[in-house]
N, C-alpha and C. Protein backbone atom coordinates (compact mmCIF):
# COMPACT_ATOMS: atom_id res chain seq x y z
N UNK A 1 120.37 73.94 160.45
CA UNK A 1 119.01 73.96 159.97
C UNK A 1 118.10 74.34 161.13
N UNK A 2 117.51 75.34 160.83
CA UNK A 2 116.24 75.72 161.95
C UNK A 2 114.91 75.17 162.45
N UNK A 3 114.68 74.41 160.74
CA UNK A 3 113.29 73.60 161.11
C UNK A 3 113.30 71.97 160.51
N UNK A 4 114.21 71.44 161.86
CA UNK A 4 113.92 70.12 161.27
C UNK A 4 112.82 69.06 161.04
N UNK A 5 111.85 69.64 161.11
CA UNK A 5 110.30 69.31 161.51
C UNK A 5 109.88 69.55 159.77
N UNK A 6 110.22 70.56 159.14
CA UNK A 6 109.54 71.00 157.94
C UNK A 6 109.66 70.54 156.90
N UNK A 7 111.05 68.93 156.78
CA UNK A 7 110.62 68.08 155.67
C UNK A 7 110.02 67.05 155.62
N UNK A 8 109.87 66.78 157.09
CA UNK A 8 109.12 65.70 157.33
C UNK A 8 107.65 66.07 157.02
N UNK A 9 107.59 67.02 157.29
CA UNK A 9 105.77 67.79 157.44
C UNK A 9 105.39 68.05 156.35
N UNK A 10 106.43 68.40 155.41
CA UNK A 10 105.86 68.21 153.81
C UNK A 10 105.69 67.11 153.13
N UNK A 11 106.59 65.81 153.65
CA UNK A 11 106.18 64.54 152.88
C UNK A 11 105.06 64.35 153.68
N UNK A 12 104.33 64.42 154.84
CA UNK A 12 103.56 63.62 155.11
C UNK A 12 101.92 64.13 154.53
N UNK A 13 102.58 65.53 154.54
CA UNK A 13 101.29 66.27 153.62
C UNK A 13 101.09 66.05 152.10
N UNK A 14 102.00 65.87 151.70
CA UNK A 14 102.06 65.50 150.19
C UNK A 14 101.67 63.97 150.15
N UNK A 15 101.40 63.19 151.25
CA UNK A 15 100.89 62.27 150.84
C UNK A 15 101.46 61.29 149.45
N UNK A 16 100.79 60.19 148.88
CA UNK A 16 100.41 59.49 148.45
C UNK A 16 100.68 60.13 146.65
N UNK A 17 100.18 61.02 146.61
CA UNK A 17 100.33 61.98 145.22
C UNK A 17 101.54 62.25 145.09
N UNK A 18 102.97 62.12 145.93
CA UNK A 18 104.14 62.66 146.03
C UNK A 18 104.52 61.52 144.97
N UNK A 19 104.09 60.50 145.15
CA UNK A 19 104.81 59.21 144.48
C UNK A 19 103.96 58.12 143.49
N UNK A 20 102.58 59.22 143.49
CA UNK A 20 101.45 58.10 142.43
C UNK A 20 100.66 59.56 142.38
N UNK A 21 101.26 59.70 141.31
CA UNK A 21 99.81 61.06 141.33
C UNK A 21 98.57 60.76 140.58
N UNK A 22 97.65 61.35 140.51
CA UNK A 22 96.44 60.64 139.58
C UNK A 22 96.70 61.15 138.32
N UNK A 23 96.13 60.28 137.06
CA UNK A 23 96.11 60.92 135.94
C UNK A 23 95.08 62.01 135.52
N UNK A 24 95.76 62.64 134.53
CA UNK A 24 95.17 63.76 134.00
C UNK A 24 93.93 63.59 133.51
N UNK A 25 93.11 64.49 133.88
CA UNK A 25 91.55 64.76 133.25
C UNK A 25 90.30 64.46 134.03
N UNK A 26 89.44 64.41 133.65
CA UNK A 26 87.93 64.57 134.58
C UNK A 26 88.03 62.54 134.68
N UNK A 27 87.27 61.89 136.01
CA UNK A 27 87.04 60.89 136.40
C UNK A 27 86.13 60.33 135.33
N UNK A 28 86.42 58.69 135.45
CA UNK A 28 85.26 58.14 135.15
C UNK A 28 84.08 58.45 134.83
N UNK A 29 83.18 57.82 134.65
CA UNK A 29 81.36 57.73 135.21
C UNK A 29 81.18 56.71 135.92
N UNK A 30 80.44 56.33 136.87
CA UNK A 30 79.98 55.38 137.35
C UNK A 30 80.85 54.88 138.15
N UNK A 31 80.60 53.70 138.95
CA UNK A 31 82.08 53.15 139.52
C UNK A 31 83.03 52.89 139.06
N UNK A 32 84.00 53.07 139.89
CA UNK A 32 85.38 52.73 139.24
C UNK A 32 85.94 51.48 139.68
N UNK A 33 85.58 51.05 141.06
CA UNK A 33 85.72 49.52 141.40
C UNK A 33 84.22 48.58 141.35
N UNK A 34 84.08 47.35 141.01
CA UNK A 34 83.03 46.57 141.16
C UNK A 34 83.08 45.93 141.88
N UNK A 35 83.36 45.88 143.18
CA UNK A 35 83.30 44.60 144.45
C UNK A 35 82.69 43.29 143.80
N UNK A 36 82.69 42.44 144.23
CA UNK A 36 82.40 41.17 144.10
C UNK A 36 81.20 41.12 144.76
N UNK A 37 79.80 40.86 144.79
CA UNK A 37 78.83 40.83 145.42
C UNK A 37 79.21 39.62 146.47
N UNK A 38 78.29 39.54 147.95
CA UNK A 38 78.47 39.06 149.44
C UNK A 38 77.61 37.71 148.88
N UNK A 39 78.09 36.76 150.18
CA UNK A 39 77.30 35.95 149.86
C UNK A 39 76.47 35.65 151.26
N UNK A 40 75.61 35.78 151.01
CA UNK A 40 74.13 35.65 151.88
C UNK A 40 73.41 33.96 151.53
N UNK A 41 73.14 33.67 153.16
CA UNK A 41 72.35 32.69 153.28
C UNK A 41 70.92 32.71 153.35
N UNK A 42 70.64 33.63 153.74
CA UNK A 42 68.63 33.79 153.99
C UNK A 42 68.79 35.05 153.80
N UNK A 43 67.04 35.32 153.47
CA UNK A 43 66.20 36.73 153.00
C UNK A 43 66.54 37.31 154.27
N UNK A 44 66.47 36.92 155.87
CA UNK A 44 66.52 38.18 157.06
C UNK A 44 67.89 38.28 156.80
N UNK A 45 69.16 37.85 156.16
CA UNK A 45 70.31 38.76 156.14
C UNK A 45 70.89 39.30 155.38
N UNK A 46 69.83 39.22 154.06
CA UNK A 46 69.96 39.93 152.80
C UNK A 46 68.86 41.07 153.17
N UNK A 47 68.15 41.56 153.86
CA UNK A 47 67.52 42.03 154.39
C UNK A 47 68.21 43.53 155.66
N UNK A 48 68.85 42.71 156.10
CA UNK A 48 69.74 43.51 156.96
C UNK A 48 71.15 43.96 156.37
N UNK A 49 71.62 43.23 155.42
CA UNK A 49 72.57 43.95 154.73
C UNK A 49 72.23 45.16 154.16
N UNK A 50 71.12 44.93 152.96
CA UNK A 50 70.66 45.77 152.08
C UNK A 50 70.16 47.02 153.14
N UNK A 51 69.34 47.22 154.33
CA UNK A 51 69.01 47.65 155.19
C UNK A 51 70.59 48.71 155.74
N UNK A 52 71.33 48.12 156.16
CA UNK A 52 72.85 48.85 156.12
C UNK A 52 73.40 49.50 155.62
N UNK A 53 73.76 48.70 154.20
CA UNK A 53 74.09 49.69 152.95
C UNK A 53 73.23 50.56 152.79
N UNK A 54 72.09 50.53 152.65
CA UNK A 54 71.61 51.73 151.71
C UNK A 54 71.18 52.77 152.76
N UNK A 55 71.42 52.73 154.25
CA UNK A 55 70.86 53.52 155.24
C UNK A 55 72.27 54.55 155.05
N UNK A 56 73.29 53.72 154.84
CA UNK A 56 74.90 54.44 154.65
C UNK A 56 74.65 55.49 153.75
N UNK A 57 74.14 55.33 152.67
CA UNK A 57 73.90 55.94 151.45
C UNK A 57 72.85 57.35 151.69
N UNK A 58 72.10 56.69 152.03
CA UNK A 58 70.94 58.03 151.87
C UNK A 58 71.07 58.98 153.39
N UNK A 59 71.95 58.35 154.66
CA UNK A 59 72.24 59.34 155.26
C UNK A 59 73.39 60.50 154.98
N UNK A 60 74.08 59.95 153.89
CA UNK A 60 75.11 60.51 153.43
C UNK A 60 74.70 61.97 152.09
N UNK A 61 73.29 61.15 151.99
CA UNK A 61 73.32 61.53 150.55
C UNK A 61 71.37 61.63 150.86
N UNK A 62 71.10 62.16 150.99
CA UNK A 62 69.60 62.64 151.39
C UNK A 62 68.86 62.41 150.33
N UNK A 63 67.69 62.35 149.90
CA UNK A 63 67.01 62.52 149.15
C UNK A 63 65.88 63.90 149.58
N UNK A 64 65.48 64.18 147.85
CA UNK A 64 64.63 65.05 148.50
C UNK A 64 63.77 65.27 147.07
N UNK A 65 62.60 64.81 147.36
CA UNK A 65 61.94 64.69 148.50
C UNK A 65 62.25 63.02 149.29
N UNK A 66 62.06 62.91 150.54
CA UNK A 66 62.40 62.11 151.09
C UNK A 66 61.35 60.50 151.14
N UNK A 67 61.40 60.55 149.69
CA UNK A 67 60.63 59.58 149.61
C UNK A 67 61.10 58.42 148.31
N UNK A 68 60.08 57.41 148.46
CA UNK A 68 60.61 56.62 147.28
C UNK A 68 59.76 55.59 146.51
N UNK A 69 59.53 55.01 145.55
CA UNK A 69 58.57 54.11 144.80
C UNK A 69 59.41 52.70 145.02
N UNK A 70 58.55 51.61 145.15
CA UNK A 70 59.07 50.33 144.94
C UNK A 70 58.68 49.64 143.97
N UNK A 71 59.92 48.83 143.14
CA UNK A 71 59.60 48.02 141.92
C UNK A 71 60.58 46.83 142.17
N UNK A 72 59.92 45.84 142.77
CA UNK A 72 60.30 44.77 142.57
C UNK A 72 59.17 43.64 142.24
N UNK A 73 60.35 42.85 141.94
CA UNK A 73 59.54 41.20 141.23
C UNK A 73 59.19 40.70 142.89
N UNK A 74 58.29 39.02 142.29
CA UNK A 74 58.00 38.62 143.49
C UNK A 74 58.76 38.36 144.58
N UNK A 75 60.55 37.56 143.72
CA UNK A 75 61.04 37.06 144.92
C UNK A 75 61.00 37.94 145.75
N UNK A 76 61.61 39.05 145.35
CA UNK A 76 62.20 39.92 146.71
C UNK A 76 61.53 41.22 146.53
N UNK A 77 60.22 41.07 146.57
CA UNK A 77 59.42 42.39 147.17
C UNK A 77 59.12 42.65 148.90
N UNK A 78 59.19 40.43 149.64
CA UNK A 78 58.92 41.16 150.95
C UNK A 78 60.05 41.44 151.47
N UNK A 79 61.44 41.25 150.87
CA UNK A 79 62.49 41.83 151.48
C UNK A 79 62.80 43.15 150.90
N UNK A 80 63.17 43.51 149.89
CA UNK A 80 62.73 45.25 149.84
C UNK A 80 61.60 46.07 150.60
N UNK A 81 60.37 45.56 151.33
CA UNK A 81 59.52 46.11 151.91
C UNK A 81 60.14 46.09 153.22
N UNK A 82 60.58 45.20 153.81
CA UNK A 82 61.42 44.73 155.08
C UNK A 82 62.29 46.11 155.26
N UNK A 83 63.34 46.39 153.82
CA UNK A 83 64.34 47.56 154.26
C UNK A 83 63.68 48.61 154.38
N UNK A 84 62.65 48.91 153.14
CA UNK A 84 62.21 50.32 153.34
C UNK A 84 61.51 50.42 155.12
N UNK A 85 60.52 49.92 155.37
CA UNK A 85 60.17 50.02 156.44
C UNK A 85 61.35 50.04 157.72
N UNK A 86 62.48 49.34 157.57
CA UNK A 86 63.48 49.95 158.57
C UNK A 86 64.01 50.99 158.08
N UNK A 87 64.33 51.22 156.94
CA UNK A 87 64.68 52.61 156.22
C UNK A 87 63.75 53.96 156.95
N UNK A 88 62.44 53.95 156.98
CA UNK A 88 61.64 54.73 157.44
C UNK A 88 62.17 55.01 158.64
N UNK A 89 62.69 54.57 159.10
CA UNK A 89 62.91 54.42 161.29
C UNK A 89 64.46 54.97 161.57
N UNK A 90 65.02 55.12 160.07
CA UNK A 90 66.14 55.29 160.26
C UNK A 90 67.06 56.49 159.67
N UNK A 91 66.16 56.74 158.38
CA UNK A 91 66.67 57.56 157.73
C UNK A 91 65.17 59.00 157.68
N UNK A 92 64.08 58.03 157.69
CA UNK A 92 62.77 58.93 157.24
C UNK A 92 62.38 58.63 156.05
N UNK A 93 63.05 57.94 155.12
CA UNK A 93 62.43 57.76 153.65
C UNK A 93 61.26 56.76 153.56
N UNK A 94 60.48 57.63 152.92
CA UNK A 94 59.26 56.46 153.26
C UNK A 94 58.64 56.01 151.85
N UNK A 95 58.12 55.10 151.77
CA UNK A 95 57.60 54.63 150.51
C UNK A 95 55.67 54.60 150.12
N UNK A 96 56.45 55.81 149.00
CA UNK A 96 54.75 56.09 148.30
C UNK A 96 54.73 55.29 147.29
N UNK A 97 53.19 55.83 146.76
CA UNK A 97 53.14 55.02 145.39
C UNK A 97 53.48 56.13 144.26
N UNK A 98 53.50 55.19 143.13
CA UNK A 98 54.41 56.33 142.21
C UNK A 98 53.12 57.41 141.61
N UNK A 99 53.53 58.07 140.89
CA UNK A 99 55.06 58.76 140.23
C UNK A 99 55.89 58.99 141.43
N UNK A 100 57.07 59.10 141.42
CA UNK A 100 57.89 59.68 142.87
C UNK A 100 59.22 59.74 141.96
N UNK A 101 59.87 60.59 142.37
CA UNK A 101 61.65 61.16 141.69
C UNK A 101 62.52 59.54 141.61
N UNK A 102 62.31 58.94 142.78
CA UNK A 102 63.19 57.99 142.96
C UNK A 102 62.54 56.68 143.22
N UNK A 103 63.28 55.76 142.95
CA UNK A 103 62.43 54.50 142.67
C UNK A 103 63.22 53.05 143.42
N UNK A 104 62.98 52.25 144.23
CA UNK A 104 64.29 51.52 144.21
C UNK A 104 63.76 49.91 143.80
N UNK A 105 64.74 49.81 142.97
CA UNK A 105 64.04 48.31 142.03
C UNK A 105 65.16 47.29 142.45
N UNK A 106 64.16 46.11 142.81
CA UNK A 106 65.06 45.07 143.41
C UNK A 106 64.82 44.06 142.26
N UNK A 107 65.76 43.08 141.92
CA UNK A 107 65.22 41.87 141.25
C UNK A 107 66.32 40.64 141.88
N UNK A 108 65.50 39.44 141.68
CA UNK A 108 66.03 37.82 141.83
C UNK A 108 66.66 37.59 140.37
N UNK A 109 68.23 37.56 140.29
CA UNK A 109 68.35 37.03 138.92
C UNK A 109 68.87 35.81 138.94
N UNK A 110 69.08 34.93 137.34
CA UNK A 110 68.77 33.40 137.45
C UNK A 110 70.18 32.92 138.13
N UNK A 111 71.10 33.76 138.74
CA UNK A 111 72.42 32.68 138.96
C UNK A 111 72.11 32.93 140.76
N UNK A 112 71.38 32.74 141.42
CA UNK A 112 70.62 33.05 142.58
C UNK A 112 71.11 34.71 143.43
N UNK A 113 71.43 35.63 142.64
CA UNK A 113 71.50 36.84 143.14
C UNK A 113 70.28 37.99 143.02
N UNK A 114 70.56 38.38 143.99
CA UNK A 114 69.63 39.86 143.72
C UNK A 114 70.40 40.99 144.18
N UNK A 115 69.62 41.83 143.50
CA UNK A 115 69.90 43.02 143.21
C UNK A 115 68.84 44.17 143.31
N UNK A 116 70.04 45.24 144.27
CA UNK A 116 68.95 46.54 144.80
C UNK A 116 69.57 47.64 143.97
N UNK A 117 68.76 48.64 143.54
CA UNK A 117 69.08 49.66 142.89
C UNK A 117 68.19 50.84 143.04
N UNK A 118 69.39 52.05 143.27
CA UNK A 118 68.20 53.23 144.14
C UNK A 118 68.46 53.90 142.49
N UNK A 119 67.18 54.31 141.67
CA UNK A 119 67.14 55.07 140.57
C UNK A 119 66.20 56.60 140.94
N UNK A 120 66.77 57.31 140.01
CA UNK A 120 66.86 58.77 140.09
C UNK A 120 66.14 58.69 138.43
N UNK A 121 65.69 60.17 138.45
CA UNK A 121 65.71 60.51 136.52
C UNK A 121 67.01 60.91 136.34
N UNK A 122 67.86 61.00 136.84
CA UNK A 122 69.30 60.66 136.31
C UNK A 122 70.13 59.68 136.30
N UNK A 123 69.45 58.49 136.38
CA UNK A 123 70.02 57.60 136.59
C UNK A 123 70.21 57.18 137.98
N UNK A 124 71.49 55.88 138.35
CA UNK A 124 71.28 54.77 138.88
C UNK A 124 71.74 55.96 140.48
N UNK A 125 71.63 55.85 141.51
CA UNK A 125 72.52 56.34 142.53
C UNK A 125 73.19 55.52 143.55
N UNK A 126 72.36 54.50 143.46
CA UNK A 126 73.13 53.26 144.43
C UNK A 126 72.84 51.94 143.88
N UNK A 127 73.77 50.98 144.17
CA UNK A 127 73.46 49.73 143.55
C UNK A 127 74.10 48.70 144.64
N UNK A 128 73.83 47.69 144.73
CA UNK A 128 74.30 46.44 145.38
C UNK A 128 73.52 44.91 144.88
N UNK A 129 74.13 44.31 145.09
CA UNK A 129 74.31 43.10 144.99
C UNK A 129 74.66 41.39 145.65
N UNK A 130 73.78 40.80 145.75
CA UNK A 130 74.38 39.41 146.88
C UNK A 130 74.01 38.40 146.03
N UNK A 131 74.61 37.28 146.61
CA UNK A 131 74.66 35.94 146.37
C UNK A 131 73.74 35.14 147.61
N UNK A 132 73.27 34.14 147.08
CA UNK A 132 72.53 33.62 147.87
C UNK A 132 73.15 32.10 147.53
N UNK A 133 73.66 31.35 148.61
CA UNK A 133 74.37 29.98 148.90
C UNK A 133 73.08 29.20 149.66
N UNK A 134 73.43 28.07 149.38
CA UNK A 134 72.46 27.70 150.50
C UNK A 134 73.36 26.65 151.24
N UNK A 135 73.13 26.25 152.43
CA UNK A 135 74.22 25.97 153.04
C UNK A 135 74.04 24.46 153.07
N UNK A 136 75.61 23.84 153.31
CA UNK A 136 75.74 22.44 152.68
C UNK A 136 75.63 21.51 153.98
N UNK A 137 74.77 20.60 152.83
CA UNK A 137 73.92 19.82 154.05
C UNK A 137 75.41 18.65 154.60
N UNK A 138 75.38 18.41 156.17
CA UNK A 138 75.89 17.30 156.75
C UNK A 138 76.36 16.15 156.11
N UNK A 139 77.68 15.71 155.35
CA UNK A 139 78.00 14.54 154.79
C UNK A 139 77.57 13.27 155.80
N UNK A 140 77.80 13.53 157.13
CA UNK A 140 77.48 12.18 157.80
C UNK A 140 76.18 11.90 157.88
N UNK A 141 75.08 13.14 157.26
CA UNK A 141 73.55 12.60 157.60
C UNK A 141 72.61 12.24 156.50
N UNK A 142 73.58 12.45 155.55
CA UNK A 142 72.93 11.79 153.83
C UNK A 142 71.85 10.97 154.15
N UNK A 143 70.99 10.94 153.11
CA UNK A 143 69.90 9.72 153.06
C UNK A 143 70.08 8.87 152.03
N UNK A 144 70.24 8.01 152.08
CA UNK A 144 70.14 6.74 151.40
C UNK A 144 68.72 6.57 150.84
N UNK A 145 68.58 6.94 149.31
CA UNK A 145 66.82 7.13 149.00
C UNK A 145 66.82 5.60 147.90
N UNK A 146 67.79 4.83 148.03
CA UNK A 146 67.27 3.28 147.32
C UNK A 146 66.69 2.59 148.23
C-alpha cells in the first residue's frame, strides 16, 4: 500500500456523519436545545451575564441599523438599561426611542425569573433567561422571634 495515511485521513474527515448522520430535510425553527436557565443571585450579575450573552450575539450577528428600543417592566428596566449602556461601549448598539426595527423586552416573571429577548419584525433573535435564588441565610444565626 502506498498511502497509509489515506484511511485514516478519510475517517477523520468524515467525521461524526460517518456513524450518525443527520436526518433528512430542512431544520427545525427556533431552537433546538432549551438550556435550563442560570441561577443568579443579584441584579449586578444578572446584569453582567445578560451583558455577555447578548454582546456574544450581536457581535456575531450585527444589527442594522445599529440600534435598539427598550421594553421592559419595572423590575428589570434598571438592569436592561445597565446592559444596553455597556452594550453601547462594546458592541455600538445604542438605545433610541421607538419606532426602531429591533426592540429588546425584558420581563420579571412570577417564579422569580427574568427574561431578555432581542425582537426583530421577524420575530424573536435572541432570548435568555435566569433564575434568581436568594441565598440561604446561616442555620447557626436564626432568630428566635418568641
Amino acid at each position: 500500500m502506498k498511502f497509509p495515511a489515506v484511511i485514516p485521513a478519510l475517517l477523520l474527515l468524515a467525521g461524526c456523519t460517518l456513524f450518525d448522520p443527520l436526518p433528512p430535510g430542512p431544520p427545525p425553527s427556533g431552537p433546538i436545545v432549551r438550556n435550563a436557565p442560570k441561577d443568579i443571585l443579584d441584579t449586578d450579575a444578572a446584569a453582567n451575564y445578560y451583558t455577555t450573552a447578548l454582546s456574544i450575539y450581536l457581535l456575531t450577528n450585527p444589527l442594522e441599523p445599529n440600534t435598539v428600543c427598550l421594553d421592559a417592566d419595572d423590575a428589570t428596566r434598571n438592569c436592561a438599561k445597565m446592559v444596553l449602556d455597556e452594550l453601547s461601549r462594546i458592541t455600538g448598539t445604542r438605545l433610541v426611542s421607538p419606532p426602531c426595527p429591533y426592540t429588546l423586552k425584558t420581563r420579571a416573571e412570577h417564579d422569580d425569573a427574568w427574561s431578555f429577548q432581542l425582537i426583530s419584525p421577524k420575530g424573536t433573535l435572541w432570548y435568555d433567561a435566569l433564575f434568581f435564588h436568594k441565598k440561604k441565610s446561616d442555620p447557626g444565626k436564626a432568630v428566635n422571634e418568641r
